[in-house]
C-alpha atoms as a PDB file:
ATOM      1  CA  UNK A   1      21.784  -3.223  -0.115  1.00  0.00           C
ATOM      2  CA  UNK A   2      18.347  -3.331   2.029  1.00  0.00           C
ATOM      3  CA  UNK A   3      15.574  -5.363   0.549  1.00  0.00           C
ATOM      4  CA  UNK A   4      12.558  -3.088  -0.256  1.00  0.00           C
ATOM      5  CA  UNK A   5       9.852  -3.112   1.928  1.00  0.00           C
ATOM      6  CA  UNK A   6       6.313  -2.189   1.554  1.00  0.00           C
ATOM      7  CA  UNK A   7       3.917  -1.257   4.361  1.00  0.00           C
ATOM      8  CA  UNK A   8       0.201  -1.268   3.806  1.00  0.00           C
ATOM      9  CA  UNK A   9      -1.555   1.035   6.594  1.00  0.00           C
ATOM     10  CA  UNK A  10      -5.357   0.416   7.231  1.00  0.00           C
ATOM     11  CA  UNK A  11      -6.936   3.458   9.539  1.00  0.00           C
ATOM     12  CA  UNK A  12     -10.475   4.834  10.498  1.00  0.00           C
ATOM     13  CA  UNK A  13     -11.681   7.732   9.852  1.00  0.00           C
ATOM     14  CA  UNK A  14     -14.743   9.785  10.956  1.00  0.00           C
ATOM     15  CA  UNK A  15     -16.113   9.463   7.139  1.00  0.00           C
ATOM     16  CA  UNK A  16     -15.283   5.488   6.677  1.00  0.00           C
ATOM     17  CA  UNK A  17     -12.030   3.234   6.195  1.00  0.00           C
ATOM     18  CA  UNK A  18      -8.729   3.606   4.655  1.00  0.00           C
ATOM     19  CA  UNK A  19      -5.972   2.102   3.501  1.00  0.00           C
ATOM     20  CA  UNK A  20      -2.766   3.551   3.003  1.00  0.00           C
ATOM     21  CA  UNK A  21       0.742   1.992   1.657  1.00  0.00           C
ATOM     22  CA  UNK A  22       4.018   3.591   2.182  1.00  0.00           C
ATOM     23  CA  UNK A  23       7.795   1.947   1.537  1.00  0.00           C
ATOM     24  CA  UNK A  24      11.196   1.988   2.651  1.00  0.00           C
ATOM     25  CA  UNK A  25      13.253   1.547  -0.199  1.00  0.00           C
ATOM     26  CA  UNK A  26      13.227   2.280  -3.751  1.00  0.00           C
ATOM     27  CA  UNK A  27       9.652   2.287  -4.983  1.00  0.00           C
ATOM     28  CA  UNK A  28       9.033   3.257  -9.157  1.00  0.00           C
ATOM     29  CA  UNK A  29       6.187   2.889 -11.186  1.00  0.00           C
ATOM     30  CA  UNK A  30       7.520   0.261 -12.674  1.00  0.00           C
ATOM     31  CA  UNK A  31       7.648  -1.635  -9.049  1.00  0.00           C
ATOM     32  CA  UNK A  32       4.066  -0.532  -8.340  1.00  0.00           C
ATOM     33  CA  UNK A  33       2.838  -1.930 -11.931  1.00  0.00           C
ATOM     34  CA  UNK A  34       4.385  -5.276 -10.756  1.00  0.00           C
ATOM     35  CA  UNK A  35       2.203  -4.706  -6.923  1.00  0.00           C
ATOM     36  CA  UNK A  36      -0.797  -3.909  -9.323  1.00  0.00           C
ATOM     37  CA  UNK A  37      -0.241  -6.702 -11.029  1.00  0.00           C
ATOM     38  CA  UNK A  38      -0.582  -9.079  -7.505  1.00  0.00           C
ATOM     39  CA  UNK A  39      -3.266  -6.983  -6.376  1.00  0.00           C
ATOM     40  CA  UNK A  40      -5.511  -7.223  -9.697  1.00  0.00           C
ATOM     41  CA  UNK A  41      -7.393 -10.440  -8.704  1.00  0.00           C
ATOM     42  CA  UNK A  42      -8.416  -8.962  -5.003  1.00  0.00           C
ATOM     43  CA  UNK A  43      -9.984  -6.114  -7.472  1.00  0.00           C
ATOM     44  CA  UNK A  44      -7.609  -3.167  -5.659  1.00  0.00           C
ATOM     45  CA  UNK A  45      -4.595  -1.290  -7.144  1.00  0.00           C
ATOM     46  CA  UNK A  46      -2.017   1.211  -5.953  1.00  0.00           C
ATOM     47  CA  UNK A  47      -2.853   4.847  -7.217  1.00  0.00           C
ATOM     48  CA  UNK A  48      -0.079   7.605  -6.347  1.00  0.00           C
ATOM     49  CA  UNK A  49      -1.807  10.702  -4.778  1.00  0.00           C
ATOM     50  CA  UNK A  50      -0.555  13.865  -3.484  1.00  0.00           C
ATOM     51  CA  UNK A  51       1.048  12.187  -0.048  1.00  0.00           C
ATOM     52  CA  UNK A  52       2.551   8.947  -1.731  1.00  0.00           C
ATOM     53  CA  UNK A  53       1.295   5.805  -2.876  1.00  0.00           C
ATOM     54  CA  UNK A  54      -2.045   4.695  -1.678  1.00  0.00           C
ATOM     55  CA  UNK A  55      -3.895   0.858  -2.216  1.00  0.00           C
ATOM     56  CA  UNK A  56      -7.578   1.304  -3.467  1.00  0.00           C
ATOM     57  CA  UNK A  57     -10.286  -0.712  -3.479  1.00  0.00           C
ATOM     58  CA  UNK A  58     -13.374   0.644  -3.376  1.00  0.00           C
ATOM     59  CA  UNK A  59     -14.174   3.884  -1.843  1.00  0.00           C
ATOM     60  CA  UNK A  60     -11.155   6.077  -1.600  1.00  0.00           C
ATOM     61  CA  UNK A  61     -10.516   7.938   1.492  1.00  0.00           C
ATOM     62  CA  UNK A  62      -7.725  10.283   1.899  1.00  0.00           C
ATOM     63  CA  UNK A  63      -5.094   9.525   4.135  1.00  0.00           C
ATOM     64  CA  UNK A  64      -5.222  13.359   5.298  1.00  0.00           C
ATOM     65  CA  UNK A  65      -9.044  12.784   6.804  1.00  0.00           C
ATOM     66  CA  UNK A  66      -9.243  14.311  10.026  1.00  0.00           C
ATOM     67  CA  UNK A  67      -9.093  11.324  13.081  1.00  0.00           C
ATOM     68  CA  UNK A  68      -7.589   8.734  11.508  1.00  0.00           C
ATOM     69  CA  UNK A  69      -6.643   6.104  13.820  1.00  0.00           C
ATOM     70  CA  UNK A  70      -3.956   3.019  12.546  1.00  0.00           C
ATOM     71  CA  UNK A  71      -6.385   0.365  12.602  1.00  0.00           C
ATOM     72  CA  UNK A  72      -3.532  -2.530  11.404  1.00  0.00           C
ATOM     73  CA  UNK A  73      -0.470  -2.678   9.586  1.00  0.00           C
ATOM     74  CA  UNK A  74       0.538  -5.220   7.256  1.00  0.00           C
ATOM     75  CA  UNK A  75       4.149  -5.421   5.669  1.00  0.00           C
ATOM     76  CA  UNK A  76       5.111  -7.030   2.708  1.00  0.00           C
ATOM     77  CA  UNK A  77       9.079  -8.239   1.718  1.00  0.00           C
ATOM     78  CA  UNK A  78      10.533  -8.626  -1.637  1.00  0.00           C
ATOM     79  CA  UNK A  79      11.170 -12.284  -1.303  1.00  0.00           C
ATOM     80  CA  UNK A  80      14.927 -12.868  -2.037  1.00  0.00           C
ATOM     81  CA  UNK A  81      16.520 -14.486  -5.267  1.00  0.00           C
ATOM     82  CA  UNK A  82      15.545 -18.376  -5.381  1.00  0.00           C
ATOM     83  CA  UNK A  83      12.877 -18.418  -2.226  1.00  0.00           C
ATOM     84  CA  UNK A  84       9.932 -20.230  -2.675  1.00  0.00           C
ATOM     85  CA  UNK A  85       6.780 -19.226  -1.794  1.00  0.00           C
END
């Protein structure tokens, strides 16, 4: 079975920043509680919008904003049972 993996997206826009977090994998409320729960000291959480799951923090800007460019990518793995971080 794959690990999951999640993939946070940061892009410009004509109107300001974004960030945008998509997953291959299975990805439940329950998993993005636990992300929220990581996330809650950098004052952002995941919020699921019409397109998928997106991080805020901030101002929100909609992934759908017209010339977005991918600005970075950053990709986060489920560590496996028994690693240390």
């Amino acid at each position: 079975m794959p690990r999951t993996a999640f993939e946070i997206k940061s892009y410009t826009t004509g109107t300001g920043d974004g960030i945008r977090l998509s997953r291959t994998g299975p990805f439940t409320d329950e998993v993005a509680a636990m992300v929220n729960e990581r996330l809650e000291p950098f004052g952002a959480d995941l919020v699921h919008g019409p397109s998928g799951w997106y991080l805020r923090s901030g101002d929100y800007r909609s992934a759908s904003d017209a010339n977005s460019d991918l600005a970075c990518t950053l990709v986060l793995n489920r560590d496996p049972v028994g690693a240390q971080a």
